[in-house]
PDB file of N, CA and C in Angstrom:
ATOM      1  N   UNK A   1     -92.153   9.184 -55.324  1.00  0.00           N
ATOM      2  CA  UNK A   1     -91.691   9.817 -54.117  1.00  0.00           C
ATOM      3  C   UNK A   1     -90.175   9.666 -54.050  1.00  0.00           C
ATOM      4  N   UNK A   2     -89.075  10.624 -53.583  1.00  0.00           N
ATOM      5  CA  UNK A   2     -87.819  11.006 -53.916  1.00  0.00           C
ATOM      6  C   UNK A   2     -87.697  10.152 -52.258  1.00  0.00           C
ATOM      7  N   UNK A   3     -86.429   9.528 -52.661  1.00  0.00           N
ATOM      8  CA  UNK A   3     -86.457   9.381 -50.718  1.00  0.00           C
ATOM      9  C   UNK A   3     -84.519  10.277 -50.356  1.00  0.00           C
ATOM     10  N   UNK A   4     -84.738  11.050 -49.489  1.00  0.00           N
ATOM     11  CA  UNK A   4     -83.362  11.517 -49.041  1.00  0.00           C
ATOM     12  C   UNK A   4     -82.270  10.673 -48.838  1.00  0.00           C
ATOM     13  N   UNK A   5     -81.316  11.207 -49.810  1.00  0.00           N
ATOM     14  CA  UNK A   5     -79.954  10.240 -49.545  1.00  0.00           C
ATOM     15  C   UNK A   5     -79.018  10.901 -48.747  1.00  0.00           C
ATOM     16  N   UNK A   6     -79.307  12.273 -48.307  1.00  0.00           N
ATOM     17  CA  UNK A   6     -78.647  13.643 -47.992  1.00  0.00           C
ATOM     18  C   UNK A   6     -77.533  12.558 -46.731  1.00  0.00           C
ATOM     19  N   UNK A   7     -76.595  12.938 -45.890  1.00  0.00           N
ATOM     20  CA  UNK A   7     -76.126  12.664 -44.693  1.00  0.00           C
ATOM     21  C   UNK A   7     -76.847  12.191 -43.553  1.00  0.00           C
ATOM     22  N   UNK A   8     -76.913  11.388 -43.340  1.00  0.00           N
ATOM     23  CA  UNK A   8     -77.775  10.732 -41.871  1.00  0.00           C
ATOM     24  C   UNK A   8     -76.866   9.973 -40.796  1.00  0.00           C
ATOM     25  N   UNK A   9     -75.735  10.257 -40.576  1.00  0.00           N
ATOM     26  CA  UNK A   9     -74.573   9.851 -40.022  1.00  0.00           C
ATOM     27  C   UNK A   9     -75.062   9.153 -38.745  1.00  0.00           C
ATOM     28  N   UNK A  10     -75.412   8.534 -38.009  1.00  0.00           N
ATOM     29  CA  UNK A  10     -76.252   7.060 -37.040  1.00  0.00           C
ATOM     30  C   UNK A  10     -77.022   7.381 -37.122  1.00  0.00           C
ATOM     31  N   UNK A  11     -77.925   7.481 -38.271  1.00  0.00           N
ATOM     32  CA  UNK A  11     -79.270   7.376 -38.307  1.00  0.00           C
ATOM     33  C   UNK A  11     -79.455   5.555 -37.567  1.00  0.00           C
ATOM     34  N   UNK A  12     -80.657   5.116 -37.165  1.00  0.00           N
ATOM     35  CA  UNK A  12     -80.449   3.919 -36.322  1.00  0.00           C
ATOM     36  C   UNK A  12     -81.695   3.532 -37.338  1.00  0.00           C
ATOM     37  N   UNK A  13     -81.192   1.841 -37.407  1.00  0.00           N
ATOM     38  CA  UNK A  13     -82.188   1.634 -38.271  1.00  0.00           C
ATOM     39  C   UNK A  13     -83.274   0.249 -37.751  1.00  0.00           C
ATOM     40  N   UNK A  14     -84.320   0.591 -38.187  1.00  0.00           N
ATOM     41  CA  UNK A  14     -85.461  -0.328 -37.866  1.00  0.00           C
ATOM     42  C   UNK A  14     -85.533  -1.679 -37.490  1.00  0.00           C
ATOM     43  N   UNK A  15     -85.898  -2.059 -36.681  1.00  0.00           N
ATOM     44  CA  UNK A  15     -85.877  -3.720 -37.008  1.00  0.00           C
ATOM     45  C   UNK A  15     -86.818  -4.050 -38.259  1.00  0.00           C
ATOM     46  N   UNK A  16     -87.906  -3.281 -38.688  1.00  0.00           N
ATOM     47  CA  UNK A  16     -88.208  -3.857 -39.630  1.00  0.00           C
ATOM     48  C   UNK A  16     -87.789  -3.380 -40.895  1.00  0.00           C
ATOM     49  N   UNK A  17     -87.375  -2.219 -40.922  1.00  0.00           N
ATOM     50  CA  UNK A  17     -86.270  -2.412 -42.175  1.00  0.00           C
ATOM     51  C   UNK A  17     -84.939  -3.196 -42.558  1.00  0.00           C
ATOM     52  N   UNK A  18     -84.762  -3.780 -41.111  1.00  0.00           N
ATOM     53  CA  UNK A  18     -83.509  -4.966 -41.132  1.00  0.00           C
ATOM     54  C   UNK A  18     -84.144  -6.275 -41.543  1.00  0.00           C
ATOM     55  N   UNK A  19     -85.283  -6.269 -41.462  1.00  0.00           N
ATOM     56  CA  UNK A  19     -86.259  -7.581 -41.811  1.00  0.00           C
ATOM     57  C   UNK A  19     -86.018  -7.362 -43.094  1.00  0.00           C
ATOM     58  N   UNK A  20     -86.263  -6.138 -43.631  1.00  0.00           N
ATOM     59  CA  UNK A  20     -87.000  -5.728 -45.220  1.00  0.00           C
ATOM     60  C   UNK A  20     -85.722  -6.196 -45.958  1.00  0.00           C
ATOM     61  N   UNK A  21     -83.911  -5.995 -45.318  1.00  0.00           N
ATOM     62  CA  UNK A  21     -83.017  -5.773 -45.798  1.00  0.00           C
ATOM     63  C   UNK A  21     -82.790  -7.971 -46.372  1.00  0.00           C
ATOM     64  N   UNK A  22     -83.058  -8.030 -44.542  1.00  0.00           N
ATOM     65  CA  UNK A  22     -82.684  -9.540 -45.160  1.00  0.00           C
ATOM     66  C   UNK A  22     -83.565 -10.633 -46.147  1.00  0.00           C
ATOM     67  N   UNK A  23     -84.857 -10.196 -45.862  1.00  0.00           N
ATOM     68  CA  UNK A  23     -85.668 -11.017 -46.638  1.00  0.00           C
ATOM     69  C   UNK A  23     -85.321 -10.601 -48.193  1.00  0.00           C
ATOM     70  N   UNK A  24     -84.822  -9.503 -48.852  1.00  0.00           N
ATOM     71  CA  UNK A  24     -84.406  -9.156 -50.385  1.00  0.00           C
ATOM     72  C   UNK A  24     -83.119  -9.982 -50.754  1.00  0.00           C
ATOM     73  N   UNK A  25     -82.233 -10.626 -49.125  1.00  0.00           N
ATOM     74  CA  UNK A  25     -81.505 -11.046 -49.787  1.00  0.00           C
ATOM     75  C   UNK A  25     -81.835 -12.387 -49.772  1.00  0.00           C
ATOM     76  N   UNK A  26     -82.985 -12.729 -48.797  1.00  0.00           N
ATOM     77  CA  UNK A  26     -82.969 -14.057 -49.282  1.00  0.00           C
ATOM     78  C   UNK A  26     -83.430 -14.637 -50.592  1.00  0.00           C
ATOM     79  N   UNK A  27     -84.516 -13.801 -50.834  1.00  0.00           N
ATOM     80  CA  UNK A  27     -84.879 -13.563 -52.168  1.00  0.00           C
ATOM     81  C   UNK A  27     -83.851 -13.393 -53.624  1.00  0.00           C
ATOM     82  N   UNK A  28     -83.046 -12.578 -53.481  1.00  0.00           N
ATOM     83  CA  UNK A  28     -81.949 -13.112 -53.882  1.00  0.00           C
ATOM     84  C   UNK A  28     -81.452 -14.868 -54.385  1.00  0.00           C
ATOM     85  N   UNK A  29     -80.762 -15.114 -53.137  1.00  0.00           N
ATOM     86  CA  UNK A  29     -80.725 -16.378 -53.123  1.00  0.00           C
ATOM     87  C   UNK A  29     -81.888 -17.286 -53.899  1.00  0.00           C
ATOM     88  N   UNK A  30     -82.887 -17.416 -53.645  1.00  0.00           N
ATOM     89  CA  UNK A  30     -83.903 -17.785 -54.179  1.00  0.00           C
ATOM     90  C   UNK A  30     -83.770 -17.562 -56.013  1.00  0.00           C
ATOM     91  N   UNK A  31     -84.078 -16.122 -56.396  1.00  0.00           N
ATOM     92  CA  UNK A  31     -83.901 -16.275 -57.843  1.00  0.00           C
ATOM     93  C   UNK A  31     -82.666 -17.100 -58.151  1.00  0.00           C
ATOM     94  N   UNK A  32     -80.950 -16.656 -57.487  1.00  0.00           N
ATOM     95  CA  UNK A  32     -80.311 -16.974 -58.237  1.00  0.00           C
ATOM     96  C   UNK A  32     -80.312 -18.834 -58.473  1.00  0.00           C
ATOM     97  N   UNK A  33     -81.202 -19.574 -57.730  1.00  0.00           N
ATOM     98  CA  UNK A  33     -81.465 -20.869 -57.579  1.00  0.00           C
ATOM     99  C   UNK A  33     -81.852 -20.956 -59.218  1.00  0.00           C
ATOM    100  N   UNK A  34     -83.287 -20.288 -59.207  1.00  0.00           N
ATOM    101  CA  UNK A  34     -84.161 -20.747 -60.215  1.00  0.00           C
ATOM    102  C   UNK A  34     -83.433 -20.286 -61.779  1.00  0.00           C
ATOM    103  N   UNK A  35     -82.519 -19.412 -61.274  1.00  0.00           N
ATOM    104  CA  UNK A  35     -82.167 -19.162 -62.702  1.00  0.00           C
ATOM    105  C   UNK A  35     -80.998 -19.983 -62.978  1.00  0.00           C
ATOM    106  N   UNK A  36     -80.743 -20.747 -62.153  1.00  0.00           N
ATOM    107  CA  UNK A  36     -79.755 -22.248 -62.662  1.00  0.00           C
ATOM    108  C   UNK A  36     -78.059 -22.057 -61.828  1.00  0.00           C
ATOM    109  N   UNK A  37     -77.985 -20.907 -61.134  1.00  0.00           N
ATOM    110  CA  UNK A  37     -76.883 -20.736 -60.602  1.00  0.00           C
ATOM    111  C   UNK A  37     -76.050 -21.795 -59.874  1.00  0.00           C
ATOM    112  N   UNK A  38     -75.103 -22.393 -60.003  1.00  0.00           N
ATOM    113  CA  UNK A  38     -74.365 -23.759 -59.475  1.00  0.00           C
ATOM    114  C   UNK A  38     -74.128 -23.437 -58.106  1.00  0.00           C
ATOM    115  N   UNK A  39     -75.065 -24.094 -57.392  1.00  0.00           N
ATOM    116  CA  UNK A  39     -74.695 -24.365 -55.989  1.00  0.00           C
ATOM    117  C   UNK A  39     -73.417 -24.498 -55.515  1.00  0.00           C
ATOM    118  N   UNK A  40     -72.813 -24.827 -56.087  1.00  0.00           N
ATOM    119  CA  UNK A  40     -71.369 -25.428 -56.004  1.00  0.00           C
ATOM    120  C   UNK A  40     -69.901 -24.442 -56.180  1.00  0.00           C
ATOM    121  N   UNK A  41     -70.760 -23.494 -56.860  1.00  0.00           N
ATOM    122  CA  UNK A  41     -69.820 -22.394 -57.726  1.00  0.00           C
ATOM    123  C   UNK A  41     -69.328 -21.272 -56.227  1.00  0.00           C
ATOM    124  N   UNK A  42     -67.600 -21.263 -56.286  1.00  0.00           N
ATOM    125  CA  UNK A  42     -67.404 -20.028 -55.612  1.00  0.00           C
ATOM    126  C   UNK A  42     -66.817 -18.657 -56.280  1.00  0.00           C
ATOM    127  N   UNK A  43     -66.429 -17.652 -54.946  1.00  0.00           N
ATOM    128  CA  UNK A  43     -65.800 -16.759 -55.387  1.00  0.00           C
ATOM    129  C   UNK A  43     -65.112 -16.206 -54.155  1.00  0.00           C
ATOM    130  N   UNK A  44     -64.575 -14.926 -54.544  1.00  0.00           N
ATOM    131  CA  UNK A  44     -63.799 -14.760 -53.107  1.00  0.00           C
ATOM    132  C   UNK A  44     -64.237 -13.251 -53.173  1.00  0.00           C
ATOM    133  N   UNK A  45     -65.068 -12.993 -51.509  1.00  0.00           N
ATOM    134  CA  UNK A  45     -65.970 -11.794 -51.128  1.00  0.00           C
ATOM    135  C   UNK A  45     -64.889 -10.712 -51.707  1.00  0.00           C
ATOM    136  N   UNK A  46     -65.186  -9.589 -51.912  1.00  0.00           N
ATOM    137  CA  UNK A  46     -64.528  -8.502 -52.132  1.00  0.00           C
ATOM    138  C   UNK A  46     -63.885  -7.972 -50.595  1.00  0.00           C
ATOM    139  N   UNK A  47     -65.051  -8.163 -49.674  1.00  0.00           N
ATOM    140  CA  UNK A  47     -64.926  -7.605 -48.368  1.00  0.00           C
ATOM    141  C   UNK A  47     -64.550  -8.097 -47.160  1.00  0.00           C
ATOM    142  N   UNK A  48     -65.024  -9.589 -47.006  1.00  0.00           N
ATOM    143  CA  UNK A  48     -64.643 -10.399 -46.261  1.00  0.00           C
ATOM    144  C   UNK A  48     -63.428 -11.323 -46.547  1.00  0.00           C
ATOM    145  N   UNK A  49     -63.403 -11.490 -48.080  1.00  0.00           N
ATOM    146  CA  UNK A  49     -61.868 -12.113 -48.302  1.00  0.00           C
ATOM    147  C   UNK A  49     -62.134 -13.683 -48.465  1.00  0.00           C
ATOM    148  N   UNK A  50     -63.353 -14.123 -47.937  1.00  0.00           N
ATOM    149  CA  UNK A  50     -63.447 -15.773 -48.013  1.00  0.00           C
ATOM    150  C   UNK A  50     -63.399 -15.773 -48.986  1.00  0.00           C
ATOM    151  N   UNK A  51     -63.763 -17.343 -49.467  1.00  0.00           N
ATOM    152  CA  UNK A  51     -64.345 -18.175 -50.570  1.00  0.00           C
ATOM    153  C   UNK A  51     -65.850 -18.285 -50.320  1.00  0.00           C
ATOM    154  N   UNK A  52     -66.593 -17.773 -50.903  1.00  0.00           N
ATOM    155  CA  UNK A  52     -67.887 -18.037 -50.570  1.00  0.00           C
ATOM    156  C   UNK A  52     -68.946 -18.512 -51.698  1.00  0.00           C
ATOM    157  N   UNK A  53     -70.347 -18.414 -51.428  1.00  0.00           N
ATOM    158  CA  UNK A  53     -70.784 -18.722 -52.668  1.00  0.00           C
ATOM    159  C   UNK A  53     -71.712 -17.887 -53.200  1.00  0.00           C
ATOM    160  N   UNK A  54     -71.053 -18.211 -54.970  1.00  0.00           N
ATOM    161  CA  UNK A  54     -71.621 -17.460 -55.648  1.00  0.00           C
ATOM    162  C   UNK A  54     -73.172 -17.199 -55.557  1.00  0.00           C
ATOM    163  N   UNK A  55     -73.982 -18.315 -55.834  1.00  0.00           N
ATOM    164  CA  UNK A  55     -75.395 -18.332 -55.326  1.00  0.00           C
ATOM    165  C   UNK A  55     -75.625 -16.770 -53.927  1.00  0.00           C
ATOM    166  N   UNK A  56     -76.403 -16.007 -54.279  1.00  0.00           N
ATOM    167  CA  UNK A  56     -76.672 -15.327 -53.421  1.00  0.00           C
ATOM    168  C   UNK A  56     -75.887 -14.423 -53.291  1.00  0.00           C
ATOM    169  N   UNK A  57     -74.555 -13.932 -53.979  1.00  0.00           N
ATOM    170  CA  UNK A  57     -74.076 -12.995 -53.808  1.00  0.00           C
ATOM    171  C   UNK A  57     -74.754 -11.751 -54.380  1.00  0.00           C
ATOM    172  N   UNK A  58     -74.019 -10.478 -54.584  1.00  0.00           N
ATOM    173  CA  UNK A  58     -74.059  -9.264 -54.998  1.00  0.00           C
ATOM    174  C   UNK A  58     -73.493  -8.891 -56.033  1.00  0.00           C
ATOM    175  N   UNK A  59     -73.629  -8.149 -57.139  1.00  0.00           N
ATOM    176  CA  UNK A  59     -72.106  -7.382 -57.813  1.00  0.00           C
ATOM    177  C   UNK A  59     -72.988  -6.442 -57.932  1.00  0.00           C
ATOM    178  N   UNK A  60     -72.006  -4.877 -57.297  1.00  0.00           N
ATOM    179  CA  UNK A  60     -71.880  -3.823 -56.923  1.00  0.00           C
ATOM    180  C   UNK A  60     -70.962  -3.090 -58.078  1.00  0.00           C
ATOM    181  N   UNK A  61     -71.828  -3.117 -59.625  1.00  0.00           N
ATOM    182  CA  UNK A  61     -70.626  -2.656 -60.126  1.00  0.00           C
ATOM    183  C   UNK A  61     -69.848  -3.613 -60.362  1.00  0.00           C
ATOM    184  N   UNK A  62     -68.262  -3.425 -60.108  1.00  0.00           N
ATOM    185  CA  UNK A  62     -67.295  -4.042 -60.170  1.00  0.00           C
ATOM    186  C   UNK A  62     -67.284  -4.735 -59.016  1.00  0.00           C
ATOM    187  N   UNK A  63     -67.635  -4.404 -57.948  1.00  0.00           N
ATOM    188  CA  UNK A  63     -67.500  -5.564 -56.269  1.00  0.00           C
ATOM    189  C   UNK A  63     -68.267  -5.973 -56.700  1.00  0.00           C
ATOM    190  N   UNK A  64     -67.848  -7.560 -56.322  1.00  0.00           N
ATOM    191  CA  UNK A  64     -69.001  -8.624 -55.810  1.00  0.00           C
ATOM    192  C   UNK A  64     -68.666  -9.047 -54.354  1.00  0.00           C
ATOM    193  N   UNK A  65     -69.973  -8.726 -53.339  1.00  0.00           N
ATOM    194  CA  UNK A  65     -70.154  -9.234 -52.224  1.00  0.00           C
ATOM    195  C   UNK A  65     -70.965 -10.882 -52.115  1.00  0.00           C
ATOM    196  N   UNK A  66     -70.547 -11.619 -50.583  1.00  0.00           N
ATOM    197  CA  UNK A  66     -71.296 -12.639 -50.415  1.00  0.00           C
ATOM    198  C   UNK A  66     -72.682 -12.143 -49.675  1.00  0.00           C
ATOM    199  N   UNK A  67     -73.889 -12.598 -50.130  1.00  0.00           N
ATOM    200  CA  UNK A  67     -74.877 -12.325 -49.562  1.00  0.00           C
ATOM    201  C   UNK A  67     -74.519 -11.998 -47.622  1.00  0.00           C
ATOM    202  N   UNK A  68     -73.963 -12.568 -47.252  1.00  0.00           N
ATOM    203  CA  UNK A  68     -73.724 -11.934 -45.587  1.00  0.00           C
ATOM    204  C   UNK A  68     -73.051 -10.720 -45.645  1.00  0.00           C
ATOM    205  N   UNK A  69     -72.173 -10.320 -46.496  1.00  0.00           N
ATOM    206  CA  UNK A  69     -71.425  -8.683 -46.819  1.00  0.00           C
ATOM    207  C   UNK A  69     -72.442  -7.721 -47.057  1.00  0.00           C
ATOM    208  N   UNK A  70     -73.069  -8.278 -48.449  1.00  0.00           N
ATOM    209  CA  UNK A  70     -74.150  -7.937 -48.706  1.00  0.00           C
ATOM    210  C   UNK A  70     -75.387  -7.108 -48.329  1.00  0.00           C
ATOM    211  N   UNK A  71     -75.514  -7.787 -47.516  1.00  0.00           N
ATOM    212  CA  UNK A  71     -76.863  -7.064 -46.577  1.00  0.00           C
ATOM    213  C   UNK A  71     -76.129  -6.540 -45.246  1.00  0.00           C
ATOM    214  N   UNK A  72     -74.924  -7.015 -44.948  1.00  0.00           N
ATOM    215  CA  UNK A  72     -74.352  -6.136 -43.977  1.00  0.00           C
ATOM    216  C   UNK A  72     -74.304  -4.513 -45.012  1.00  0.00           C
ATOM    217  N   UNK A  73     -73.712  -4.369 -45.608  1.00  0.00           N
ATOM    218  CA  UNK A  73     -73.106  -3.007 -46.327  1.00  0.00           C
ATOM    219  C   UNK A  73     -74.827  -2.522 -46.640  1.00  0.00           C
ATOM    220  N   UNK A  74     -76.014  -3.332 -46.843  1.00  0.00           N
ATOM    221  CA  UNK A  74     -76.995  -2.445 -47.245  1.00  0.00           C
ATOM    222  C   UNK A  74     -77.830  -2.038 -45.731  1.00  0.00           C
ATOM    223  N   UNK A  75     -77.335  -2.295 -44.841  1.00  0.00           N
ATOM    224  CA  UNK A  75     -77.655  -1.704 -43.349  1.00  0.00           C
ATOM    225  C   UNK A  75     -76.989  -1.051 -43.034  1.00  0.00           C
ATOM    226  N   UNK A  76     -75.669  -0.938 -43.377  1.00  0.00           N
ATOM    227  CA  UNK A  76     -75.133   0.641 -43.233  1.00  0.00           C
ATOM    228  C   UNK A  76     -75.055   1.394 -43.798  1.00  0.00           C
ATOM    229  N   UNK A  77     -75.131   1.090 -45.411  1.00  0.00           N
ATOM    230  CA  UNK A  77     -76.160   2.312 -46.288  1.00  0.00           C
ATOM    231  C   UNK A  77     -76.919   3.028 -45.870  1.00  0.00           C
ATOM    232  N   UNK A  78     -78.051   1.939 -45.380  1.00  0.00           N
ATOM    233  CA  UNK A  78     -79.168   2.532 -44.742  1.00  0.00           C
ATOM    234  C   UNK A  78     -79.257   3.905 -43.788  1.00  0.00           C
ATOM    235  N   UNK A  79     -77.872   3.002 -42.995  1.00  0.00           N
ATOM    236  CA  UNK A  79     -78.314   3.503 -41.627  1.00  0.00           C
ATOM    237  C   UNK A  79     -77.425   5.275 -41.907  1.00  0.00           C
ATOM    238  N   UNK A  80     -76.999   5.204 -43.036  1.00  0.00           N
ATOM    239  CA  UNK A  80     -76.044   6.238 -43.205  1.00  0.00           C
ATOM    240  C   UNK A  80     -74.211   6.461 -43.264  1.00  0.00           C
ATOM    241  N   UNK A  81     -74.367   5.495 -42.792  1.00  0.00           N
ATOM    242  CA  UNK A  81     -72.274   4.984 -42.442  1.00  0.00           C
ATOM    243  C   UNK A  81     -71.501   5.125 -42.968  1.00  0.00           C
ATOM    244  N   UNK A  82     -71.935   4.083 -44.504  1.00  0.00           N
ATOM    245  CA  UNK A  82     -71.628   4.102 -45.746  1.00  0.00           C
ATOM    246  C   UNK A  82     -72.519   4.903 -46.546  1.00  0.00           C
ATOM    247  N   UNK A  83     -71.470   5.487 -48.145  1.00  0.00           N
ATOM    248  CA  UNK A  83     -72.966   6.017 -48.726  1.00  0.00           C
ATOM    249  C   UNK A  83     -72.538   4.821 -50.065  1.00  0.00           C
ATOM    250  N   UNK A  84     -71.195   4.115 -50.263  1.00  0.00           N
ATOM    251  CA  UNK A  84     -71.207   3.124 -51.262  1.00  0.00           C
ATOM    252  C   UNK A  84     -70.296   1.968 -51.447  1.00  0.00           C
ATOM    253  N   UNK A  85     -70.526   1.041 -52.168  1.00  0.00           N
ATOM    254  CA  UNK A  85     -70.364  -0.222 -51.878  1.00  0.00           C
ATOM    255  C   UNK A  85     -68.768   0.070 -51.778  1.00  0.00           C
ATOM    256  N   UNK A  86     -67.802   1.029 -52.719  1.00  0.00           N
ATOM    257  CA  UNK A  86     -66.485   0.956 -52.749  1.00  0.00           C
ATOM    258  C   UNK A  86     -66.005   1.525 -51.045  1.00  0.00           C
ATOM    259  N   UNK A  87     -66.636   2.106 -50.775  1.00  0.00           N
ATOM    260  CA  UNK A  87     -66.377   2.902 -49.494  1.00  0.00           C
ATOM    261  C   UNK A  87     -66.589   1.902 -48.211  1.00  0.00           C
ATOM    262  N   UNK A  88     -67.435   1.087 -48.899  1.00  0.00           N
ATOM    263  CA  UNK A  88     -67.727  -0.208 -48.081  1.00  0.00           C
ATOM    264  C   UNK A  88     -66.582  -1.059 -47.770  1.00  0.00           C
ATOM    265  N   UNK A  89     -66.210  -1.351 -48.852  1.00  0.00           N
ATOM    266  CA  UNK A  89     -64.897  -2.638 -48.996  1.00  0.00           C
ATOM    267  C   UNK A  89     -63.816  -1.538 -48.673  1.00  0.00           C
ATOM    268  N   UNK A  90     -63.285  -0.170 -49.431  1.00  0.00           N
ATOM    269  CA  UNK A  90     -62.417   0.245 -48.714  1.00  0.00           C
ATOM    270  C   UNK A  90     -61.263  -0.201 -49.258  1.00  0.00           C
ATOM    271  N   UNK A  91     -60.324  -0.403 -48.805  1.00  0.00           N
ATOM    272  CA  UNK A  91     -58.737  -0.885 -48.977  1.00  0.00           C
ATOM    273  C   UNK A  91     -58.568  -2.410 -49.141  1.00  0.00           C
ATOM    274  N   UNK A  92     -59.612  -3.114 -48.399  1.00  0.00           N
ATOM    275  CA  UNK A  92     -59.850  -4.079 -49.189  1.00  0.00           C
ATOM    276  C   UNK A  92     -60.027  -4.656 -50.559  1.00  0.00           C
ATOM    277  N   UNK A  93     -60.217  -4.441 -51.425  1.00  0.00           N
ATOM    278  CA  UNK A  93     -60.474  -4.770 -53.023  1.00  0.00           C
ATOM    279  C   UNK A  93     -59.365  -5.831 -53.302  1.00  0.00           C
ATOM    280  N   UNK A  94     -59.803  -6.746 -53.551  1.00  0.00           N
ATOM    281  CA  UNK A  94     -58.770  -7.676 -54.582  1.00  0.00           C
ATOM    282  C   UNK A  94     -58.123  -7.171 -55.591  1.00  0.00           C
ATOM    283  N   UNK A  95     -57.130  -7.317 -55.973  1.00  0.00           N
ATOM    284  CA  UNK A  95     -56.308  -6.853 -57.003  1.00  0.00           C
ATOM    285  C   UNK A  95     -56.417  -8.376 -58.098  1.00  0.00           C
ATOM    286  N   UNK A  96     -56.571  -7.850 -58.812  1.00  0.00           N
ATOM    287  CA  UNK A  96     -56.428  -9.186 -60.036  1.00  0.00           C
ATOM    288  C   UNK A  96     -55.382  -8.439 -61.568  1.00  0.00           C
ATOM    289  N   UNK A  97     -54.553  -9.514 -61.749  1.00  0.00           N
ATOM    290  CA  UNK A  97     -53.780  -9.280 -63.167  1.00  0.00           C
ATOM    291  C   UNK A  97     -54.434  -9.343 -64.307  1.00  0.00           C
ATOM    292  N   UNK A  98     -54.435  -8.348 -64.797  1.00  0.00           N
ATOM    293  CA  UNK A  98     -55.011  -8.377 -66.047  1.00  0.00           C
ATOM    294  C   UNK A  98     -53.930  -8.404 -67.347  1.00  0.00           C
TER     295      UNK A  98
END
């Protein structure tokens, strides 16, 4: 089954698809445990700018979000707002020297 990505500009979204959104990320969190990820280990959100932790984040591609960015940006996916993670972060992006 195809699901429409077409424009849904406030589409309003479910409480239980906000359930559906956060429990994937806790899940998340969860694998990245078992697969040995250092509790300890940071990074700095693409979007929010902290230091946060790696455990439970995202990479979007080239963004990596902290799991709280994370499932924020996949509720306004949802809801239509955003249609992608760069559009998400925006003017935000870290710049790094290469």
């Amino acid at each position: 089954m195809a699901i429409d990505r077409g424009e849904r500009s406030g589409f309003e979204v479910t409480e239980g698809q906000r359930e559906a959104i956060e429990e994937a990320m806790r899940i998340i969190i969860e694998e990245d445990r078992d697969r040995g990820i250092d509790p300890l280990a940071r990074f700095r959100c693409e979007r929010c700018r902290r230091p946060e932790h790696l455990l439970g984040s995202v990479l979007y591609g080239d963004i990596r979000l902290c799991n709280l960015c994370a499932t924020t940006f996949e509720v306004a996916r949802i809801s239509g707002r955003v249609r992608t993670c760069a559009q998400y972060v925006g003017g935000r992006r870290i710049r790094t020297m290469s």
